[in-house]
PDB file of N, CA and C in Angstrom:
ATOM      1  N   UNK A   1     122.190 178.868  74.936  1.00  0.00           N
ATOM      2  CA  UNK A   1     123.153 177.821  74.663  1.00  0.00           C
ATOM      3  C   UNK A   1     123.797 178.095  73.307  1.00  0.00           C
ATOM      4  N   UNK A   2     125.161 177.496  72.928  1.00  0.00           N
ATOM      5  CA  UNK A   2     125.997 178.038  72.025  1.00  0.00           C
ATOM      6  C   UNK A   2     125.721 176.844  71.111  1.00  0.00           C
ATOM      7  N   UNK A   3     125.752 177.200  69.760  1.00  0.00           N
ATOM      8  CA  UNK A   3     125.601 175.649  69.160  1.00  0.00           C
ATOM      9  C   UNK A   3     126.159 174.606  69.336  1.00  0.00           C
ATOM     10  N   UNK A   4     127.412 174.501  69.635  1.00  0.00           N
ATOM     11  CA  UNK A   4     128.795 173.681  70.098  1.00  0.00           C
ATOM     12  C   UNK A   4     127.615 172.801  71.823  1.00  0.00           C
ATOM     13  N   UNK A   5     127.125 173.445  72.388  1.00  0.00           N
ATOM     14  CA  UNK A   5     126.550 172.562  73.329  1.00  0.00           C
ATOM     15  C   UNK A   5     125.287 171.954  73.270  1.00  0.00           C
ATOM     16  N   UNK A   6     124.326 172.638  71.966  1.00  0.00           N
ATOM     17  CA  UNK A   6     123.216 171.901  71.444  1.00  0.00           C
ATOM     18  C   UNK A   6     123.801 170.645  71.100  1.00  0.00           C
ATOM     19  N   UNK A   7     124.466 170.691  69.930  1.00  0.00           N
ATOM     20  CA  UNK A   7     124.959 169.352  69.062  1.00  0.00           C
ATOM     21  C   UNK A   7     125.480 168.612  69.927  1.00  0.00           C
ATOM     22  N   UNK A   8     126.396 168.986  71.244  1.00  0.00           N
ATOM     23  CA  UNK A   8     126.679 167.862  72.193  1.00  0.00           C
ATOM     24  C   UNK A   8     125.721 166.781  72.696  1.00  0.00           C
ATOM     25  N   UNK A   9     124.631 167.959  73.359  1.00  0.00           N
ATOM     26  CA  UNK A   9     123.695 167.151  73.880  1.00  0.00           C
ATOM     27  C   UNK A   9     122.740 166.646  73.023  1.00  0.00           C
ATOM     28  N   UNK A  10     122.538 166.814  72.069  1.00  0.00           N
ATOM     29  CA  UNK A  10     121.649 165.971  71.474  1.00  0.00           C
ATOM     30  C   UNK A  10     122.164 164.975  70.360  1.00  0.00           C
ATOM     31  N   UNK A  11     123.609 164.731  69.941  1.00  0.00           N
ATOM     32  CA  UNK A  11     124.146 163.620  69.643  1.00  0.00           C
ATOM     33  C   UNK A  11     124.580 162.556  70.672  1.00  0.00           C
ATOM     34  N   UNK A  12     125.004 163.197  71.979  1.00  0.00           N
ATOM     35  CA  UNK A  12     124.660 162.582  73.415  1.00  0.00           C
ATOM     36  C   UNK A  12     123.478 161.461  73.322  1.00  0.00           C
ATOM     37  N   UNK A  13     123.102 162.231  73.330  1.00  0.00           N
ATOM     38  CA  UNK A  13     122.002 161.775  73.315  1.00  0.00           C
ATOM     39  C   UNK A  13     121.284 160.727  72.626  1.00  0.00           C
ATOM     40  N   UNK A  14     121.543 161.381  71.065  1.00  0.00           N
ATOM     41  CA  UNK A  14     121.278 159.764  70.161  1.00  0.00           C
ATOM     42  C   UNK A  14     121.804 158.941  70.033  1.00  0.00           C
ATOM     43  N   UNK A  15     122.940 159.138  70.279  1.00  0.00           N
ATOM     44  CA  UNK A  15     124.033 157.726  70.547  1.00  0.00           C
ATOM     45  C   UNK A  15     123.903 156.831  71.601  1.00  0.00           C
ATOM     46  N   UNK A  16     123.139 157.374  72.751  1.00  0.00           N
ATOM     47  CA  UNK A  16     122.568 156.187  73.721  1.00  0.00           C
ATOM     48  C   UNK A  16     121.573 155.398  73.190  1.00  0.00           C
ATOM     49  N   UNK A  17     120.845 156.285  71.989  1.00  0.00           N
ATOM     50  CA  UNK A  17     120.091 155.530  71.552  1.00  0.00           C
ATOM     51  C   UNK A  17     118.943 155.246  72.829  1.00  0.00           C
ATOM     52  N   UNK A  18     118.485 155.762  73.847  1.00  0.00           N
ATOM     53  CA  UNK A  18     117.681 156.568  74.202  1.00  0.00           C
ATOM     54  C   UNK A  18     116.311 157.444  74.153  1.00  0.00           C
ATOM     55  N   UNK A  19     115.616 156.957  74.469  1.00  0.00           N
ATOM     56  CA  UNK A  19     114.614 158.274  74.476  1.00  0.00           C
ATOM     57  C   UNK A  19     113.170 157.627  75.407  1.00  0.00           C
ATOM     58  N   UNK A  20     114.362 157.237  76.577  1.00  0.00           N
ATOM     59  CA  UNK A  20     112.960 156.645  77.792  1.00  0.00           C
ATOM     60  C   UNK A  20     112.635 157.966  78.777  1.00  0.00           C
ATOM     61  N   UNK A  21     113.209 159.443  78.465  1.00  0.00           N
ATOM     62  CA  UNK A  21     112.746 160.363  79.217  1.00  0.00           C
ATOM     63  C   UNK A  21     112.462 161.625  78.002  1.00  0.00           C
ATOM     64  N   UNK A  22     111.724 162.202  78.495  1.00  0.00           N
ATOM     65  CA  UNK A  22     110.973 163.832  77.970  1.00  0.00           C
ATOM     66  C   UNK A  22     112.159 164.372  78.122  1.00  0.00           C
ATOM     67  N   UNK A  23     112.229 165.173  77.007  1.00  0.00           N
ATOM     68  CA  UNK A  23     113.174 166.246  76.806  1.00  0.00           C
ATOM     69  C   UNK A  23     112.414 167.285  76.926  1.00  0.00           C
ATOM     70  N   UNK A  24     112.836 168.187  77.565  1.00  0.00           N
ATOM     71  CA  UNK A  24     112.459 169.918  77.456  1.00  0.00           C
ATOM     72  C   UNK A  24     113.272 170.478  77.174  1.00  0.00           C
ATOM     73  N   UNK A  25     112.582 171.373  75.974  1.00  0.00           N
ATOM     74  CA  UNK A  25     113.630 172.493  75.443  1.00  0.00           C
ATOM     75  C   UNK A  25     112.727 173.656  75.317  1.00  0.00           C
ATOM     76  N   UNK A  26     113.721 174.648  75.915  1.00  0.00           N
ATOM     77  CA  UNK A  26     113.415 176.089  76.452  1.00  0.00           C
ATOM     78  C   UNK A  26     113.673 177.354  75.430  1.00  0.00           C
ATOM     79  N   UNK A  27     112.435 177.625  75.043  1.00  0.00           N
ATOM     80  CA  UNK A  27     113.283 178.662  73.715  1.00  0.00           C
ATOM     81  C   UNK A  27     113.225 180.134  74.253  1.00  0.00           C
ATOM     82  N   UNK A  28     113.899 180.902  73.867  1.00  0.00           N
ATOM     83  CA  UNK A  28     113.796 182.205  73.967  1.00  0.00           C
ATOM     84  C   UNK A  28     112.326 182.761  73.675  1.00  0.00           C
ATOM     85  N   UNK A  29     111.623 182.568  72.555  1.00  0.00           N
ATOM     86  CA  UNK A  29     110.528 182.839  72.517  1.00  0.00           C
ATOM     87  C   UNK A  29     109.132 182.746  73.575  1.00  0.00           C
ATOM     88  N   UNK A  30     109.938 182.159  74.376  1.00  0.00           N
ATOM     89  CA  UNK A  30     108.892 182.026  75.887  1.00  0.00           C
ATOM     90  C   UNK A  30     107.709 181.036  75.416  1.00  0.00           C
ATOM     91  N   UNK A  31     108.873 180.086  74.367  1.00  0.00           N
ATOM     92  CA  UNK A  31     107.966 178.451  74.043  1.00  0.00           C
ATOM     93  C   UNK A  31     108.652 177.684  74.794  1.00  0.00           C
ATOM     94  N   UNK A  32     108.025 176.359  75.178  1.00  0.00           N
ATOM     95  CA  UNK A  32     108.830 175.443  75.854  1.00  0.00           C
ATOM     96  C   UNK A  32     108.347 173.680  75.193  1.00  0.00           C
ATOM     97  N   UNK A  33     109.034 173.115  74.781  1.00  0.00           N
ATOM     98  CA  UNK A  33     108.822 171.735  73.581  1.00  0.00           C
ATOM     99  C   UNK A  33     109.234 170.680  74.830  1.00  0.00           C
ATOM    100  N   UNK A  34     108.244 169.719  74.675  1.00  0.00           N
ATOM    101  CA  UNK A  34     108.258 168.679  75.465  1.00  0.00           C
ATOM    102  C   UNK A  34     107.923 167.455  74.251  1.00  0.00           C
ATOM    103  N   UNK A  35     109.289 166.362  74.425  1.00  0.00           N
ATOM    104  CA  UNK A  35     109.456 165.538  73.145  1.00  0.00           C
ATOM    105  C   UNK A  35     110.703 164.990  73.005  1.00  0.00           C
ATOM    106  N   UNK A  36     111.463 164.628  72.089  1.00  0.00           N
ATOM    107  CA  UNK A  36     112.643 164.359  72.143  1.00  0.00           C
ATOM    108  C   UNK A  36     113.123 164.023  70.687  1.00  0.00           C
ATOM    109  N   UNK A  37     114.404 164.344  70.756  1.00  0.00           N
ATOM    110  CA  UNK A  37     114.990 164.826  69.365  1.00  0.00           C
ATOM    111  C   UNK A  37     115.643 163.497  68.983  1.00  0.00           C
ATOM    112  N   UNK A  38     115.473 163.370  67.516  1.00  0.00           N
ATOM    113  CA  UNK A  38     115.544 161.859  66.473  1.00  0.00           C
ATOM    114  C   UNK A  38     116.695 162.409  65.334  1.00  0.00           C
ATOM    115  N   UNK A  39     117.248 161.111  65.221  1.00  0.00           N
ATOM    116  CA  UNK A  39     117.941 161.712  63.828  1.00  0.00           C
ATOM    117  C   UNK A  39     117.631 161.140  62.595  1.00  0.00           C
ATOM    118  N   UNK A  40     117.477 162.244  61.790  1.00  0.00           N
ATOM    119  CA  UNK A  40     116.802 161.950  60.867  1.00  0.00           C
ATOM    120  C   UNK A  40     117.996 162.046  59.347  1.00  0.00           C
ATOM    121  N   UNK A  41     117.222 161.902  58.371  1.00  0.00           N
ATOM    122  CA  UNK A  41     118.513 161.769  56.973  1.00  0.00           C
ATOM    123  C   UNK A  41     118.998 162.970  56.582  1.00  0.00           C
ATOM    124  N   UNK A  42     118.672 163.911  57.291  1.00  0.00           N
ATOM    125  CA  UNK A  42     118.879 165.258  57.282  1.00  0.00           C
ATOM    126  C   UNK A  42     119.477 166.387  58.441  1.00  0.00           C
ATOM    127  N   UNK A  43     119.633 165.378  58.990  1.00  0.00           N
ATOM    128  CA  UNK A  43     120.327 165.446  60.502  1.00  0.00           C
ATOM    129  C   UNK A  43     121.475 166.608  60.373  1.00  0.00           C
ATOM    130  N   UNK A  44     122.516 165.625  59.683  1.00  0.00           N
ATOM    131  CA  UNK A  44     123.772 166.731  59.685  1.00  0.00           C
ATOM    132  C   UNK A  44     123.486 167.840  59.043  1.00  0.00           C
ATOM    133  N   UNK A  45     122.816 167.750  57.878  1.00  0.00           N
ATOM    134  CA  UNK A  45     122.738 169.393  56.970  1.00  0.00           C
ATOM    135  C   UNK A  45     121.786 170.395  58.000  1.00  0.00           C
ATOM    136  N   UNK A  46     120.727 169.578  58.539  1.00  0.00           N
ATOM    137  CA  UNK A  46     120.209 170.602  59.471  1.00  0.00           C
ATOM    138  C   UNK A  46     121.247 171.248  60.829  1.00  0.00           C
ATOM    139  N   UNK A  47     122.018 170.209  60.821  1.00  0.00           N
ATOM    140  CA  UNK A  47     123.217 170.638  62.167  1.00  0.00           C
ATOM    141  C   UNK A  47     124.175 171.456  61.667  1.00  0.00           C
ATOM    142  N   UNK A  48     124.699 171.500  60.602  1.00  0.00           N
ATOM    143  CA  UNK A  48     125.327 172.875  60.413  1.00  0.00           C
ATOM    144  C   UNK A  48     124.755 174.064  60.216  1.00  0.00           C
ATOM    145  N   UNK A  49     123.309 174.196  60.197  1.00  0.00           N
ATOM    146  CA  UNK A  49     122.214 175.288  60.035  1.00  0.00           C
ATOM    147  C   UNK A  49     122.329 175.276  61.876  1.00  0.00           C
ATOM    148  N   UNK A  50     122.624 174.561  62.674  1.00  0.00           N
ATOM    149  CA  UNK A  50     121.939 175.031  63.860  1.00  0.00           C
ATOM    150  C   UNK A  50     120.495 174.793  64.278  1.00  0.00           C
ATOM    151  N   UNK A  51     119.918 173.600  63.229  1.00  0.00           N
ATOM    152  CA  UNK A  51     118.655 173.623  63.282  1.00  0.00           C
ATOM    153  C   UNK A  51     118.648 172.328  63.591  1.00  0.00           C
ATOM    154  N   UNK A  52     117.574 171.324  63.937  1.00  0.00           N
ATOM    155  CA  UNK A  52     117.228 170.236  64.863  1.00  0.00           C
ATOM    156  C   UNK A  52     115.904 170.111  64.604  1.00  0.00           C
ATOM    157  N   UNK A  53     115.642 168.468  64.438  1.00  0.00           N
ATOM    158  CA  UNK A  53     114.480 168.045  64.238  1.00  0.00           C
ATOM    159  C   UNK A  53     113.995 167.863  65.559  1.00  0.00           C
ATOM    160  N   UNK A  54     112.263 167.898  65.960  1.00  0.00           N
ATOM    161  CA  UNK A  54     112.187 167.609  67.552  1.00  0.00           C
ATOM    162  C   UNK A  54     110.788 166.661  67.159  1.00  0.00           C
ATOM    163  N   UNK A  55     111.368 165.973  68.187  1.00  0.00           N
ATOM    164  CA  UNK A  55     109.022 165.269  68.134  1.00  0.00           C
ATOM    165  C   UNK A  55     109.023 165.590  69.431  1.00  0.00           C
ATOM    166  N   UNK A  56     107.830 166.395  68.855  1.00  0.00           N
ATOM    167  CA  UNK A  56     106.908 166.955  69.987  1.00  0.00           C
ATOM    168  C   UNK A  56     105.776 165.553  71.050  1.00  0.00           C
ATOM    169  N   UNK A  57     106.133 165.326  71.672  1.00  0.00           N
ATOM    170  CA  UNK A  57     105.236 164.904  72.879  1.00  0.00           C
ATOM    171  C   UNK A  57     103.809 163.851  72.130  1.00  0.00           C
ATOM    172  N   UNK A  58     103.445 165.250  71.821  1.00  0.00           N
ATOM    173  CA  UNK A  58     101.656 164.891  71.643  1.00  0.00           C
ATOM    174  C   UNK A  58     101.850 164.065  69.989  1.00  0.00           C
ATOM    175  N   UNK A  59     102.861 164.025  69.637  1.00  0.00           N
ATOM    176  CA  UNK A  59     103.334 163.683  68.102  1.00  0.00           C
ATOM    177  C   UNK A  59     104.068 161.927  68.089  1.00  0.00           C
ATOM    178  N   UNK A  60     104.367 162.008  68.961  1.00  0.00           N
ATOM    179  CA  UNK A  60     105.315 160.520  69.413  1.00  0.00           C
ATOM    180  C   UNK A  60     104.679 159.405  69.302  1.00  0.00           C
ATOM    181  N   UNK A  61     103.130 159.258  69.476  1.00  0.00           N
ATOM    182  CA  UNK A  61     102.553 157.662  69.545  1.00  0.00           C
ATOM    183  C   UNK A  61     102.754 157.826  67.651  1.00  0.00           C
ATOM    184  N   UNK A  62     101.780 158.735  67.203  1.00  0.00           N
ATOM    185  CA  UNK A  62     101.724 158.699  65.480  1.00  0.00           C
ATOM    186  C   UNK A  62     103.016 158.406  64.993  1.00  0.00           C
ATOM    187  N   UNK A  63     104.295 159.019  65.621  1.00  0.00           N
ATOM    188  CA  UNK A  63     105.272 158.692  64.913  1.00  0.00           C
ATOM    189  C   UNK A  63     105.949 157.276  64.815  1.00  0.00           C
ATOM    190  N   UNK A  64     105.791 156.848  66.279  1.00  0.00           N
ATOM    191  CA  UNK A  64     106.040 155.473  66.479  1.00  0.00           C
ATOM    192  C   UNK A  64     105.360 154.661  65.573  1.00  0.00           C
ATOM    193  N   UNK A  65     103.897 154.624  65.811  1.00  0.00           N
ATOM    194  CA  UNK A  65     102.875 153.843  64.640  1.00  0.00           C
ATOM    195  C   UNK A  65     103.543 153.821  63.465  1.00  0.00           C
ATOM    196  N   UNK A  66     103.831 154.705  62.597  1.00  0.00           N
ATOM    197  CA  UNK A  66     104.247 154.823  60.874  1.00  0.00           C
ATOM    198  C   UNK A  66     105.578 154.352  61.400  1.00  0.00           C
ATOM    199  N   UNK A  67     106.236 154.477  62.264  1.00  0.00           N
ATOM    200  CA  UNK A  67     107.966 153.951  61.838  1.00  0.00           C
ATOM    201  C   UNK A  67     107.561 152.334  61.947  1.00  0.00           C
ATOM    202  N   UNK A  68     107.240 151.690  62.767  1.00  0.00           N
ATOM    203  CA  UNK A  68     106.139 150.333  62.838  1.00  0.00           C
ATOM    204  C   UNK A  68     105.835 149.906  61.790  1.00  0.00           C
ATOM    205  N   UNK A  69     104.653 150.701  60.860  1.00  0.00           N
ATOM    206  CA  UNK A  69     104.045 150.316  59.850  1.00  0.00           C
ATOM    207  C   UNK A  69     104.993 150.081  58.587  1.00  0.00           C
ATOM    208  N   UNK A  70     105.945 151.255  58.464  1.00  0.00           N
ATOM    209  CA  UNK A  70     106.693 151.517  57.167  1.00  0.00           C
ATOM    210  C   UNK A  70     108.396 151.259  57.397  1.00  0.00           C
ATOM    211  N   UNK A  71     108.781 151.357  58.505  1.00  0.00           N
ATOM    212  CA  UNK A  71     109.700 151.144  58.762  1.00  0.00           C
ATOM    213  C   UNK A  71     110.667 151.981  58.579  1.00  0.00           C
ATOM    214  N   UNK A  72     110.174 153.451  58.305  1.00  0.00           N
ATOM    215  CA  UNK A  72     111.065 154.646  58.204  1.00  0.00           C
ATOM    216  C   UNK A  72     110.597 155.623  59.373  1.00  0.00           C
ATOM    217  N   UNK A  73     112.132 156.258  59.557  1.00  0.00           N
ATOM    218  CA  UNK A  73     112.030 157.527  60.471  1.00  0.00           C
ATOM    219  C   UNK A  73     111.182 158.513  59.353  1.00  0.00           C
ATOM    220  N   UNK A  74     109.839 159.339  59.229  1.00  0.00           N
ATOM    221  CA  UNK A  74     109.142 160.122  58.698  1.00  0.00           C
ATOM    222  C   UNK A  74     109.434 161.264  59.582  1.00  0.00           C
ATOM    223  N   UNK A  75     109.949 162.722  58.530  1.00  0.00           N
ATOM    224  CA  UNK A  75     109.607 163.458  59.136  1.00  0.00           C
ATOM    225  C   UNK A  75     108.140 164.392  59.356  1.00  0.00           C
ATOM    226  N   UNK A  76     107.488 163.540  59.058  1.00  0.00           N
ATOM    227  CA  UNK A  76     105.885 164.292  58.759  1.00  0.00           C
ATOM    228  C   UNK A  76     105.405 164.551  60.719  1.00  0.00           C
ATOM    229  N   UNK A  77     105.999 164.041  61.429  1.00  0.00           N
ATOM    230  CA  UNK A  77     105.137 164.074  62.870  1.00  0.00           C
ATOM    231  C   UNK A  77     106.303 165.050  63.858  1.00  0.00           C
ATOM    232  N   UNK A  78     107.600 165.617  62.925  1.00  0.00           N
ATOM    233  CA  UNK A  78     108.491 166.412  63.752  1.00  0.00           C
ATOM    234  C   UNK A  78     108.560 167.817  63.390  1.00  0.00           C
ATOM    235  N   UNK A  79     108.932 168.407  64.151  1.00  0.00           N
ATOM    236  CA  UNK A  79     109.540 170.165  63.799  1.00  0.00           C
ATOM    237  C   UNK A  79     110.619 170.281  63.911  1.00  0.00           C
ATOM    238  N   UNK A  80     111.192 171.489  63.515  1.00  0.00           N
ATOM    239  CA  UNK A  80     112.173 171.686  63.463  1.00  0.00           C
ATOM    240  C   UNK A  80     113.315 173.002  64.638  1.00  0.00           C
ATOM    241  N   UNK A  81     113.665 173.044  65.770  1.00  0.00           N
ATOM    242  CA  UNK A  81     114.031 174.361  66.150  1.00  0.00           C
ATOM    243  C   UNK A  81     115.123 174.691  65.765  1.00  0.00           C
ATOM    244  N   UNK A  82     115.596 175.700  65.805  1.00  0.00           N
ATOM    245  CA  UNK A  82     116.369 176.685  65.156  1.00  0.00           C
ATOM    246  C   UNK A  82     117.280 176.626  67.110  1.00  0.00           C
ATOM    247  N   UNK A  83     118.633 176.351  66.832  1.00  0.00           N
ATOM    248  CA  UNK A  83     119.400 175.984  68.038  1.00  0.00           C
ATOM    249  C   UNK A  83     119.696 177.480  68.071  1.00  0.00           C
ATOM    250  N   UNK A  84     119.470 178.380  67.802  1.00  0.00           N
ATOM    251  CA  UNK A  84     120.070 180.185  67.947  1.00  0.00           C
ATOM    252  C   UNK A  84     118.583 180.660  69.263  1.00  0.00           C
ATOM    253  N   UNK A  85     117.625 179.929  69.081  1.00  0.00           N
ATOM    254  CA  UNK A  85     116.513 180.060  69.535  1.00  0.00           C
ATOM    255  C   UNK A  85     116.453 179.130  71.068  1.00  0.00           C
ATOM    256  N   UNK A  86     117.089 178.323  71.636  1.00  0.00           N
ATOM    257  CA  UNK A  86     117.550 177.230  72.451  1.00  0.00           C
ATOM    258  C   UNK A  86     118.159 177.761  73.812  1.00  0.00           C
ATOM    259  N   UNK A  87     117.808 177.929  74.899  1.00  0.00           N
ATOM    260  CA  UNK A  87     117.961 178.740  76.059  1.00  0.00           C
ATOM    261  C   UNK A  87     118.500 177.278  76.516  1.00  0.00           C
ATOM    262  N   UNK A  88     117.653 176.578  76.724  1.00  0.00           N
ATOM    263  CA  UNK A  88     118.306 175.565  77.860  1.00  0.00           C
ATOM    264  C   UNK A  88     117.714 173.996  76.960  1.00  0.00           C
ATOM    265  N   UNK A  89     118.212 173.045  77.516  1.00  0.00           N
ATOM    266  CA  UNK A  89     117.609 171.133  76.856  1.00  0.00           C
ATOM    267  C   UNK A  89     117.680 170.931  78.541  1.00  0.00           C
ATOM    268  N   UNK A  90     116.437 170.198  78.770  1.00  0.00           N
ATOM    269  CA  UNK A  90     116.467 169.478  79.933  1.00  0.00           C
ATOM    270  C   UNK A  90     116.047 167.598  79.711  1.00  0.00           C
ATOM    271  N   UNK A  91     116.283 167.121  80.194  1.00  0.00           N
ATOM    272  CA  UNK A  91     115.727 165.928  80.092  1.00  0.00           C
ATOM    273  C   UNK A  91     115.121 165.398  81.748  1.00  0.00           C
ATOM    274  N   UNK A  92     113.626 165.565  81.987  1.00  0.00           N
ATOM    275  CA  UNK A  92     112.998 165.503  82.914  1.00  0.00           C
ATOM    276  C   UNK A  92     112.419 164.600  83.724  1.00  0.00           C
ATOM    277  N   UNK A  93     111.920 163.655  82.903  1.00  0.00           N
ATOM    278  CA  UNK A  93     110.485 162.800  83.429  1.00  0.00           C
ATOM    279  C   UNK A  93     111.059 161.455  82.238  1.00  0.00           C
ATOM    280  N   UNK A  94     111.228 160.369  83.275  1.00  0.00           N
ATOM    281  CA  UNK A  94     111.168 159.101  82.228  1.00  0.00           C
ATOM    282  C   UNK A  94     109.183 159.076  81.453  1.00  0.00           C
ATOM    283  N   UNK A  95     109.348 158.224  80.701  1.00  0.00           N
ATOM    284  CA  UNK A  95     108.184 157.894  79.867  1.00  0.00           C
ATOM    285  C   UNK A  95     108.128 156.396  80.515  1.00  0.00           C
ATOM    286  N   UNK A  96     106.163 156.811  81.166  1.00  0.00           N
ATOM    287  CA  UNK A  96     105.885 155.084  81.890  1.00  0.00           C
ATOM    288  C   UNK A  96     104.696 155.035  81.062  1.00  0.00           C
ATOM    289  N   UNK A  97     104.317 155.982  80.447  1.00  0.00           N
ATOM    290  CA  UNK A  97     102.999 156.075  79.236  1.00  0.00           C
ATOM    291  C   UNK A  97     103.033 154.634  78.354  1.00  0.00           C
ATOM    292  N   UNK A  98     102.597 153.820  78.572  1.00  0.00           N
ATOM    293  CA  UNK A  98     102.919 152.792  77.775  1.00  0.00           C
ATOM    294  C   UNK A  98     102.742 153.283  76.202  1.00  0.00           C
ATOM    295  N   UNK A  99     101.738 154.346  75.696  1.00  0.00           N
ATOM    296  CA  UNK A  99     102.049 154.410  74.706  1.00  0.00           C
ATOM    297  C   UNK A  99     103.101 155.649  73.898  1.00  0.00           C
ATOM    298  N   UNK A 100     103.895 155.381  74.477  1.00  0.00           N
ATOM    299  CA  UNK A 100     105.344 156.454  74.209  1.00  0.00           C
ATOM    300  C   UNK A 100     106.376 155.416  74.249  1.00  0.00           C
ATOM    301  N   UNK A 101     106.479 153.922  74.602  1.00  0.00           N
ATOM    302  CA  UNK A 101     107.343 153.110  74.929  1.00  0.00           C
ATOM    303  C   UNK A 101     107.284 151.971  73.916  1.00  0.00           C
TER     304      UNK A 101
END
């Protein structure tokens, strides 16, 4: 994917304001991230890098908890991918996990 269609879909994306389904993202590295991408205060400077914050899956209840507790988006529970690295974004499986909701 070209950066021009990362940044689509994942400002798409945050602007629904959204995130009742798993995102999969497919990297070249023959990794695959299940989670979904947040914007954070660093959003744009990372978007002209091509780079993207992600919460990973197994990372999402902790992150929820502290945004709860403190009332800030933390990036302590996200990573970061590198959109040069980005084969495909899928969005798969709603979230019925009550604790992802």
């Amino acid at each position: 994917m070209n950066k021009e269609e990362v940044t689509t879909m994942i400002q798409d994306r945050i602007a629904e304001g959204s995130n009742l389904s798993v995102t999969r993202v497919i990297c070249k590295d023959d990794v695959t991230y299940y989670g979904y991408f947040n914007s954070f205060s660093d959003f744009s400077e990372l978007m002209e890098k091509n780079r993207y914050r992600f919460i990973p899956r197994n990372n999402s209840k902790a992150f929820r908890e502290e945004h709860s507790k403190k009332g800030v988006f933390s990036t302590t529970f996200s990573i970061i991918i590198n959109g040069e690295d980005i084969l495909a974004i899928e969005f798969v499986m709603p979230l019925h996990n009550p604790e992802f909701n």
